[in-house]
C-alpha atoms as a PDB file:
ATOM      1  CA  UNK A   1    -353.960 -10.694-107.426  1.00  0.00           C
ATOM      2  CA  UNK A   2    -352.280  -9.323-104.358  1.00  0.00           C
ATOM      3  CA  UNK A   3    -353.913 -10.864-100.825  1.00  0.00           C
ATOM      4  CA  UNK A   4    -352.670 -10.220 -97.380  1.00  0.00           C
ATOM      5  CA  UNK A   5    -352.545 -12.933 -95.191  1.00  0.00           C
ATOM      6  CA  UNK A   6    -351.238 -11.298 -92.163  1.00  0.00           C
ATOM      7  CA  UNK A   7    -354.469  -9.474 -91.517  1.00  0.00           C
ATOM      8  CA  UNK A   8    -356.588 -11.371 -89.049  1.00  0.00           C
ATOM      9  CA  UNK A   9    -360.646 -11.457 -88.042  1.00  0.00           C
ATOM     10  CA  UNK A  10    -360.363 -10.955 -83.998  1.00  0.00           C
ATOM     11  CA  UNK A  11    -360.910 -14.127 -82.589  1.00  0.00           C
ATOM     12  CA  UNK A  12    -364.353 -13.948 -80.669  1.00  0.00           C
ATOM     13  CA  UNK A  13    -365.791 -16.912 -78.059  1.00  0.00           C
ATOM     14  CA  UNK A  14    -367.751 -17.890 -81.048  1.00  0.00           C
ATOM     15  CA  UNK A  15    -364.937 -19.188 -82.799  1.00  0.00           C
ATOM     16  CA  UNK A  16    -363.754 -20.976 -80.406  1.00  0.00           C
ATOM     17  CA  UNK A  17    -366.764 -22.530 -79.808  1.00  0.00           C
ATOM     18  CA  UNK A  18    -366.134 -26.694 -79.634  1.00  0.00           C
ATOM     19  CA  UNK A  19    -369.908 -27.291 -80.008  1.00  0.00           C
ATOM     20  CA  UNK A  20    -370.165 -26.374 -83.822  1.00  0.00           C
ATOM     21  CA  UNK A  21    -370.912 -28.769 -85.595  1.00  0.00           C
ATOM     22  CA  UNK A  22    -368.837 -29.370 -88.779  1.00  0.00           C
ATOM     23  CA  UNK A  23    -371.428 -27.804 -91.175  1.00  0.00           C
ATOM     24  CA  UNK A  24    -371.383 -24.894 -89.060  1.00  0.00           C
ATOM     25  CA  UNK A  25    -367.665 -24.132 -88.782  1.00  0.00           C
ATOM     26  CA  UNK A  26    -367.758 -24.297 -92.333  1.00  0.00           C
ATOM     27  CA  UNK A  27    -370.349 -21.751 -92.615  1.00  0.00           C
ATOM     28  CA  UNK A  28    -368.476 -19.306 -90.150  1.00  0.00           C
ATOM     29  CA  UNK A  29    -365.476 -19.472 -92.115  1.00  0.00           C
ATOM     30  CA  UNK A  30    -367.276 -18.945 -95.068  1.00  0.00           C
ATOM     31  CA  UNK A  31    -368.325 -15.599 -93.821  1.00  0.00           C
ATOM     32  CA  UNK A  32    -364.986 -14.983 -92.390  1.00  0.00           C
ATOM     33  CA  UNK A  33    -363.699 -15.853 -96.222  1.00  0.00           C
ATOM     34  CA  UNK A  34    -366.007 -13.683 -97.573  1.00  0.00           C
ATOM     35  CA  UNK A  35    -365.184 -10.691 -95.318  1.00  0.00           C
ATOM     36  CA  UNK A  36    -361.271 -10.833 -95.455  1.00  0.00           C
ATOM     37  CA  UNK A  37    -361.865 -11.406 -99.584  1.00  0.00           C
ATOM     38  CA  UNK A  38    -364.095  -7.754 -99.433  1.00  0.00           C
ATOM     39  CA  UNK A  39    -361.037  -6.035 -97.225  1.00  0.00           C
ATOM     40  CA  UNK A  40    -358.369  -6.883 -99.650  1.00  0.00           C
ATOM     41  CA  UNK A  41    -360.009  -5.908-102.587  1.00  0.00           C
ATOM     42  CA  UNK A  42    -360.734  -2.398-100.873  1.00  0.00           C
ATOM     43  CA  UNK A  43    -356.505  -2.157-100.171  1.00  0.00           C
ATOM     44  CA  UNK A  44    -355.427  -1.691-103.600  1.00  0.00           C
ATOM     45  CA  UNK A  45    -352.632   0.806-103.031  1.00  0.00           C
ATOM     46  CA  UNK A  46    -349.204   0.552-102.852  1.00  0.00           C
ATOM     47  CA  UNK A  47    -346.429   2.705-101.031  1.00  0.00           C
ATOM     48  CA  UNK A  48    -343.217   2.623 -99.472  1.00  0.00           C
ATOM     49  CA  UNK A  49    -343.797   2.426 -95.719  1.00  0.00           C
ATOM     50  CA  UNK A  50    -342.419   3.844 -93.020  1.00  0.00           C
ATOM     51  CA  UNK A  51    -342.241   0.704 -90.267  1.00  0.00           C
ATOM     52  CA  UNK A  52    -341.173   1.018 -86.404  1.00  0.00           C
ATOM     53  CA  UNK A  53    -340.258  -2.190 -84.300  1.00  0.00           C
ATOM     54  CA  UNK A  54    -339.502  -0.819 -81.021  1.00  0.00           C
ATOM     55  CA  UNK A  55    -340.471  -1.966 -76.882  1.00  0.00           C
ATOM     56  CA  UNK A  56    -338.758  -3.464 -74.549  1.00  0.00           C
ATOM     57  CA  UNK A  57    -339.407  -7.033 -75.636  1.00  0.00           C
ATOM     58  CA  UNK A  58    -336.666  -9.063 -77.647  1.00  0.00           C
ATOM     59  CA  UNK A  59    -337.294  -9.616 -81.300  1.00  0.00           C
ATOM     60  CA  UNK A  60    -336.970  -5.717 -82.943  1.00  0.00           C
ATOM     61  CA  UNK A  61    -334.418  -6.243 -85.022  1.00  0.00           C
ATOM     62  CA  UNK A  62    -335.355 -10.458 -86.120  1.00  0.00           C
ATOM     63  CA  UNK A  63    -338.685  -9.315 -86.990  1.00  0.00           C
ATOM     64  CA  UNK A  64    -337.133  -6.615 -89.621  1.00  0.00           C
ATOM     65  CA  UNK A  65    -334.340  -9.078 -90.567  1.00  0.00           C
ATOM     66  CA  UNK A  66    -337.474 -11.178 -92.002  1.00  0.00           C
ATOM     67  CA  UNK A  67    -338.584  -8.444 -93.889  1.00  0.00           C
ATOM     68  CA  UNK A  68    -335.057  -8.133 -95.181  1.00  0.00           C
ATOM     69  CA  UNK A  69    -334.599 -11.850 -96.212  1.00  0.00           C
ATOM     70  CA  UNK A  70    -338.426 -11.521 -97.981  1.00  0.00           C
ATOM     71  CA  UNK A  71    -337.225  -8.419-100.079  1.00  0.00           C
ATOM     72  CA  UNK A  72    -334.048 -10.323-101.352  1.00  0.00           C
ATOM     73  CA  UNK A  73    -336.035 -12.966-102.153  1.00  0.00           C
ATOM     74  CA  UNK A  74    -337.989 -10.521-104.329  1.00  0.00           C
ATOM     75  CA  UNK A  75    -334.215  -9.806-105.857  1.00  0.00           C
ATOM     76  CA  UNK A  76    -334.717  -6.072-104.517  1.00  0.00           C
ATOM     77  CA  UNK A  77    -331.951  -4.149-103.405  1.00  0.00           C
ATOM     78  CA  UNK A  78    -331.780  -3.729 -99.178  1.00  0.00           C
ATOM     79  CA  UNK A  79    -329.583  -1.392 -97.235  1.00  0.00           C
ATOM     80  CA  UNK A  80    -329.024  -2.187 -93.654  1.00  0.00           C
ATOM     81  CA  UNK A  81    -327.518   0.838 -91.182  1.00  0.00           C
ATOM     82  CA  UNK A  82    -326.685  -0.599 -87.978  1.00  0.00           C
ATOM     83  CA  UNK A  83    -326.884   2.269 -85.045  1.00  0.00           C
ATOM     84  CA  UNK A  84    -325.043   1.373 -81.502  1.00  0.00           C
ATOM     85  CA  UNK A  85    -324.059  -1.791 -82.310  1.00  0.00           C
ATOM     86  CA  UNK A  86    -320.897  -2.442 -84.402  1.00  0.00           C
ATOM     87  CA  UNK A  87    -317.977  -3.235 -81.575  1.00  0.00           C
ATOM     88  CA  UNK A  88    -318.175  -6.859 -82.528  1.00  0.00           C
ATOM     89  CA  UNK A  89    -319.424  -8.481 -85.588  1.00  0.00           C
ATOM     90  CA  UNK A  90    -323.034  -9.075 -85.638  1.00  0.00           C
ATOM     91  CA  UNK A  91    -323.609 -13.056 -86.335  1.00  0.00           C
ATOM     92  CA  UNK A  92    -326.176 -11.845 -88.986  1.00  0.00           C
ATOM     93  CA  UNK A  93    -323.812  -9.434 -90.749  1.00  0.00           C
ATOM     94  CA  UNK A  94    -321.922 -12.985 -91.462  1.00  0.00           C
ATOM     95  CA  UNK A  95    -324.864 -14.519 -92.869  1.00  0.00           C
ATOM     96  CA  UNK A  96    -325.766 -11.531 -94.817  1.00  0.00           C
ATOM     97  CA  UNK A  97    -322.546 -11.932 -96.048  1.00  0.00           C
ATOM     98  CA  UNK A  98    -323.358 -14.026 -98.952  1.00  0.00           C
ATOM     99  CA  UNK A  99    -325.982 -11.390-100.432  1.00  0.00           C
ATOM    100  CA  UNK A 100    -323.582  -8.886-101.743  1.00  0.00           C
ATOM    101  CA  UNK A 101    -323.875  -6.986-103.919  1.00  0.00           C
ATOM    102  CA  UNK A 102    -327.678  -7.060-103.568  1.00  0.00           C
ATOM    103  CA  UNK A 103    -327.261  -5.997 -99.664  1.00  0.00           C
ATOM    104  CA  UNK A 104    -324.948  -3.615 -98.062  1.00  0.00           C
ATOM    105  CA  UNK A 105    -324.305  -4.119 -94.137  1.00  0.00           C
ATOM    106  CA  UNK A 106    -322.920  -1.455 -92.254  1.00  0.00           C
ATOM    107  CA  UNK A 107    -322.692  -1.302 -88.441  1.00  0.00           C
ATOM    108  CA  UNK A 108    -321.601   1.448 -87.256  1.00  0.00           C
ATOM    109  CA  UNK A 109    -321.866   2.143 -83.353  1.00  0.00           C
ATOM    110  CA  UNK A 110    -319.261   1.240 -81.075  1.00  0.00           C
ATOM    111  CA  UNK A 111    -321.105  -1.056 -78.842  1.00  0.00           C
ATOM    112  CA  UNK A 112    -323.059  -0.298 -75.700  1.00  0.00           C
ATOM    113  CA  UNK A 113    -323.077   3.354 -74.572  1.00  0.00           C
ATOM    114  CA  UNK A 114    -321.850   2.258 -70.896  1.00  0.00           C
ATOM    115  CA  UNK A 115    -318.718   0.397 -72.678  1.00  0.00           C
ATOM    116  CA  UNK A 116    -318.156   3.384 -74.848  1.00  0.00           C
ATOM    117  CA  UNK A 117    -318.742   5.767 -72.121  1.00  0.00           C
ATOM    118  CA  UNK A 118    -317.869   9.014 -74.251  1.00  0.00           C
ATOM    119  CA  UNK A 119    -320.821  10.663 -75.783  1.00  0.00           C
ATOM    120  CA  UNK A 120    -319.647  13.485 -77.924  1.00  0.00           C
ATOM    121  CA  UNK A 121    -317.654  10.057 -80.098  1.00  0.00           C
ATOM    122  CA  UNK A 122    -321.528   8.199 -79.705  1.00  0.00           C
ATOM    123  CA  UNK A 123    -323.046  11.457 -81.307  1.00  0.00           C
ATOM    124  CA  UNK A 124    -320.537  11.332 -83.910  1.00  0.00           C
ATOM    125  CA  UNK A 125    -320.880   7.604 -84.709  1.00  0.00           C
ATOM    126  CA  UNK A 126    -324.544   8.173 -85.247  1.00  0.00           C
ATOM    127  CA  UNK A 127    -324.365  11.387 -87.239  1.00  0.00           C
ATOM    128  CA  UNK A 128    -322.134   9.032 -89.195  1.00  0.00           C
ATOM    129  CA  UNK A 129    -324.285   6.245 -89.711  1.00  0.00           C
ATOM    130  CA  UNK A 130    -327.107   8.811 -90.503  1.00  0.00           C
ATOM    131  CA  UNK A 131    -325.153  10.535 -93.492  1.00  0.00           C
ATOM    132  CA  UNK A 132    -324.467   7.081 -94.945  1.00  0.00           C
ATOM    133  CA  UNK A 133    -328.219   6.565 -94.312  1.00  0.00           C
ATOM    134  CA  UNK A 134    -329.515   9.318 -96.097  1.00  0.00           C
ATOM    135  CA  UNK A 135    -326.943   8.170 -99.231  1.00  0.00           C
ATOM    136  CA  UNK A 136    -329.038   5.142 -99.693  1.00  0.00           C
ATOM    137  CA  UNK A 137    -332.437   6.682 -98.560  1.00  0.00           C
ATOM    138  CA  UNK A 138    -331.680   9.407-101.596  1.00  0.00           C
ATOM    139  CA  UNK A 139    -330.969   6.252-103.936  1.00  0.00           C
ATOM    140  CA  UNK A 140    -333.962   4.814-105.656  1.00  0.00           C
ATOM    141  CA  UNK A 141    -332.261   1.701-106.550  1.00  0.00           C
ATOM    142  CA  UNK A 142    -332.585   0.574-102.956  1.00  0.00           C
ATOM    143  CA  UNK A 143    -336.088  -1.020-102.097  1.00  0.00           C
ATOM    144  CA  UNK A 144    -335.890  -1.506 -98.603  1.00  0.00           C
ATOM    145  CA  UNK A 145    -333.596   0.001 -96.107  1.00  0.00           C
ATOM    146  CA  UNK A 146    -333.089  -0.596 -92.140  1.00  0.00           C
ATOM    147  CA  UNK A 147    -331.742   1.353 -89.927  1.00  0.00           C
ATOM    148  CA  UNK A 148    -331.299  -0.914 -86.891  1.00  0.00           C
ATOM    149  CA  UNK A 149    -331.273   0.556 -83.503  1.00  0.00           C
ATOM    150  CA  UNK A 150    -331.725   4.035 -84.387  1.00  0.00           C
ATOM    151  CA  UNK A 151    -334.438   4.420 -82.235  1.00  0.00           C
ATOM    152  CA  UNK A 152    -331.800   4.077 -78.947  1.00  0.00           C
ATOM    153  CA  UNK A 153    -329.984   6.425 -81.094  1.00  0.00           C
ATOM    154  CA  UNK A 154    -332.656   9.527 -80.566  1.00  0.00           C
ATOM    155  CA  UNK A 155    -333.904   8.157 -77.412  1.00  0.00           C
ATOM    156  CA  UNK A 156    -330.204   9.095 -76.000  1.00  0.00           C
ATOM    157  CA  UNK A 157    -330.567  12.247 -77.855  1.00  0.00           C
ATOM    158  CA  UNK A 158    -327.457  11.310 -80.389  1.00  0.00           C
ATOM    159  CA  UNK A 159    -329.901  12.636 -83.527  1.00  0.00           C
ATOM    160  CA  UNK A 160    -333.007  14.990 -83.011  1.00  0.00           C
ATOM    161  CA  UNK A 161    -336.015  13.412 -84.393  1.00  0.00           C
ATOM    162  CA  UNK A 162    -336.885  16.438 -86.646  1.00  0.00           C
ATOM    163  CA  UNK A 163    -333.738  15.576 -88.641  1.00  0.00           C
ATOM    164  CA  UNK A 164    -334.880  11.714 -88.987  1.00  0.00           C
ATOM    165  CA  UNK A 165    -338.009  12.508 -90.119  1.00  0.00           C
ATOM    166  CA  UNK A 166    -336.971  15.407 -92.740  1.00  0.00           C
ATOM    167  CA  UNK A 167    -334.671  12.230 -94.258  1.00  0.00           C
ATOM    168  CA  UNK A 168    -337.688   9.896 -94.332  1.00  0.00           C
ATOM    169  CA  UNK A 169    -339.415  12.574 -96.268  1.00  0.00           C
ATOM    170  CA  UNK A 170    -337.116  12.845 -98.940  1.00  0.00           C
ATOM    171  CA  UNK A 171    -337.324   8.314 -99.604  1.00  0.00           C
ATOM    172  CA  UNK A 172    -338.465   7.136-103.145  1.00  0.00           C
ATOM    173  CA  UNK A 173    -342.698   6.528-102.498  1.00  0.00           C
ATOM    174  CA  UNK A 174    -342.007   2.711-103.117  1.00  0.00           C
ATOM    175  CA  UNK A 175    -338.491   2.609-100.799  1.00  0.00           C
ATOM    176  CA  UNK A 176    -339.645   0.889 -97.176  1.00  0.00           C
ATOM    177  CA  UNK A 177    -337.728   2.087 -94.325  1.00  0.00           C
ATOM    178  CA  UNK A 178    -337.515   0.071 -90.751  1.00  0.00           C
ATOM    179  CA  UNK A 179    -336.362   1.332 -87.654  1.00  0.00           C
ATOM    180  CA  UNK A 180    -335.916  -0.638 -84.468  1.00  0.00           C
ATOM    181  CA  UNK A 181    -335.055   0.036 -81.369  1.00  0.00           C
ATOM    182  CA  UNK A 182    -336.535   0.650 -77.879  1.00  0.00           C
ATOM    183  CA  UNK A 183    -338.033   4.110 -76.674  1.00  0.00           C
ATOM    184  CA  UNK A 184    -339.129   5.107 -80.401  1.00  0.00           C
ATOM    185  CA  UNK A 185    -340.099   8.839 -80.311  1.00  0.00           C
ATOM    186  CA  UNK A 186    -343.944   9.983 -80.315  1.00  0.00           C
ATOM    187  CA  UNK A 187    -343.128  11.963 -83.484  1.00  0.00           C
ATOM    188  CA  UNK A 188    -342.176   8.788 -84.957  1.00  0.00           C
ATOM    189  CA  UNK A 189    -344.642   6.843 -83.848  1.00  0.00           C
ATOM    190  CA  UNK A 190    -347.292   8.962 -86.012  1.00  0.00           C
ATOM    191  CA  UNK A 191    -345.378   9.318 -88.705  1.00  0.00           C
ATOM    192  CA  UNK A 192    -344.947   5.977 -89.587  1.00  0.00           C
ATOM    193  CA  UNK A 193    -347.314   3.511 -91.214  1.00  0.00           C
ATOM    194  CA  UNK A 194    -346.793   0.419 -89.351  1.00  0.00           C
ATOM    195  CA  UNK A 195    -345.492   0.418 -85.654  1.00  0.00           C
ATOM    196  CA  UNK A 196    -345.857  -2.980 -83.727  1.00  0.00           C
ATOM    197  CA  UNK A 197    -343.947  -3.264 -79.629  1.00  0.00           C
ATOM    198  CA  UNK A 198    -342.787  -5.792 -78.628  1.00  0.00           C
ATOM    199  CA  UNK A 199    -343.512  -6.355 -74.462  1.00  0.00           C
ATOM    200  CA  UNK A 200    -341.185  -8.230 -72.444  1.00  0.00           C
ATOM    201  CA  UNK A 201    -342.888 -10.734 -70.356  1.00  0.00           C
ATOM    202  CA  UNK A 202    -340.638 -12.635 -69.494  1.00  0.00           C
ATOM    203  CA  UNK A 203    -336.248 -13.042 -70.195  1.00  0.00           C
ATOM    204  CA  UNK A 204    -334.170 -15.775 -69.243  1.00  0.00           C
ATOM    205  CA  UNK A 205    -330.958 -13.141 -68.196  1.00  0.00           C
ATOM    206  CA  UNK A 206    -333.012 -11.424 -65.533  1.00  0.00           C
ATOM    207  CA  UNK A 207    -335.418 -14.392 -64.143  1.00  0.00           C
ATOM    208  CA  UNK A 208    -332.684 -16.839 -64.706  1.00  0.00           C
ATOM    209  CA  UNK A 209    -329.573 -15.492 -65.004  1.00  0.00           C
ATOM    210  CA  UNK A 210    -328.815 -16.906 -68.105  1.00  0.00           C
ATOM    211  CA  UNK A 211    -326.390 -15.108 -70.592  1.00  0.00           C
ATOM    212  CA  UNK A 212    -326.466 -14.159 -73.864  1.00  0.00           C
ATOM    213  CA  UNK A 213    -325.840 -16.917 -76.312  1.00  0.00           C
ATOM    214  CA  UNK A 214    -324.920 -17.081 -79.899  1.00  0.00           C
ATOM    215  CA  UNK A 215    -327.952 -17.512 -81.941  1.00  0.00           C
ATOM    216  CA  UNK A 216    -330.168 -16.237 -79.588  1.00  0.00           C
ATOM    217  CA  UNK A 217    -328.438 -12.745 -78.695  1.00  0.00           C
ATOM    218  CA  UNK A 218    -326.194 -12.020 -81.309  1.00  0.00           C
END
């Protein structure tokens, strides 16, 4: 039987409580057993979701990279559309690598917009990267598909978020889609089924003038 452990009981001063005694926390948890058993038997369906990583925070695109490395595992098919980024090659295209067939990595952008600094050739590069999209979005063969930083990509205004969501409409009903990026559009934001920000608290470039480094940045 399918469970989900990712869904969580909010943590309440009672269960942090260091005064239980032993038969006690075993009684709470038995109710908290008992409660997460009745919500997973009530989520019986299954679709293809629509999933948005975006915020200011690091940790968009690693968080869907997970969910790309869990779908392989599965031995599903995964497309992976990179938006923006594609002047240099991306450490995890390399690692990727080793998947194909069962994964096709594409990135391409051209790098930061202030390094390209031409934004009809941006606007093309991502109506590019969006056709190519759509070619695996149309293909039911493909079980998950990200399109990394595409969400910088409307933000800038490159693609207008009525044509991204007419694509996503048109997906297989078991096909996931992620979409990363900072400044994800309102229209997005409802249409999808999952959306999680990340917040910056803190980053080591601007409190400590560190720089990027490989593994950690790219």
């Amino acid at each position: 039987m399918a469970t989900n452990t990712d869904v969580e009981l909010p943590t309440t001063e009672a269960t942090l409580e260091p005064s239980l005694t032993p038969e006690q926390y075993r009684q709470k948890m038995q109710r908290r057993k008992e409660v997460q058993e009745k919500r997973v038997a009530l989520a019986s369906e299954e679709k293809g979701l629509i999933v948005v990583n975006t915020g200011n925070g690091k940790g968009k695109t690693t968080a869907a990279l997970g969910m790309v490395l869990r779908s392989l595992g599965h031995g599903f098919r995964v497309a992976i559309v990179q938006f923006i980024k594609g002047a240099w090659e991306p450490a995890e295209k390399a690692a990727l690598s080793r998947w194909t067939p069962q994964l096709q990595f594409h990135a391409l952008g051209e790098g930061f917009t202030w390094e390209t600094q031409d934004r009809d050739r941006d606007i093309a590069k991502a109506q590019e990267a969006w056709t190519l999209a759509l070619s695996y979005i149309h293909n039911p063969e493909f079980k998950l598909i990200l399109l990394d930083e595409i969400n910088v990509a409307l933000k800038l205004g490159y693609l207008p978020v009525e044509q991204i969501l007419a694509g996503l409409a048109e997906k297989s009903p078991d096909t996931h889609i992620i979409l990363t990026g900072r400044g994800a559009p309102t229209a997005l934001i409802e249409a999808a089924d999952l959306v999680t920000e990340m917040t910056l608290i803190k980053h080591p470039f601007r409190e400590q003038g560190i720089k990027a480094q490989a593994g950690i940045e790219f």
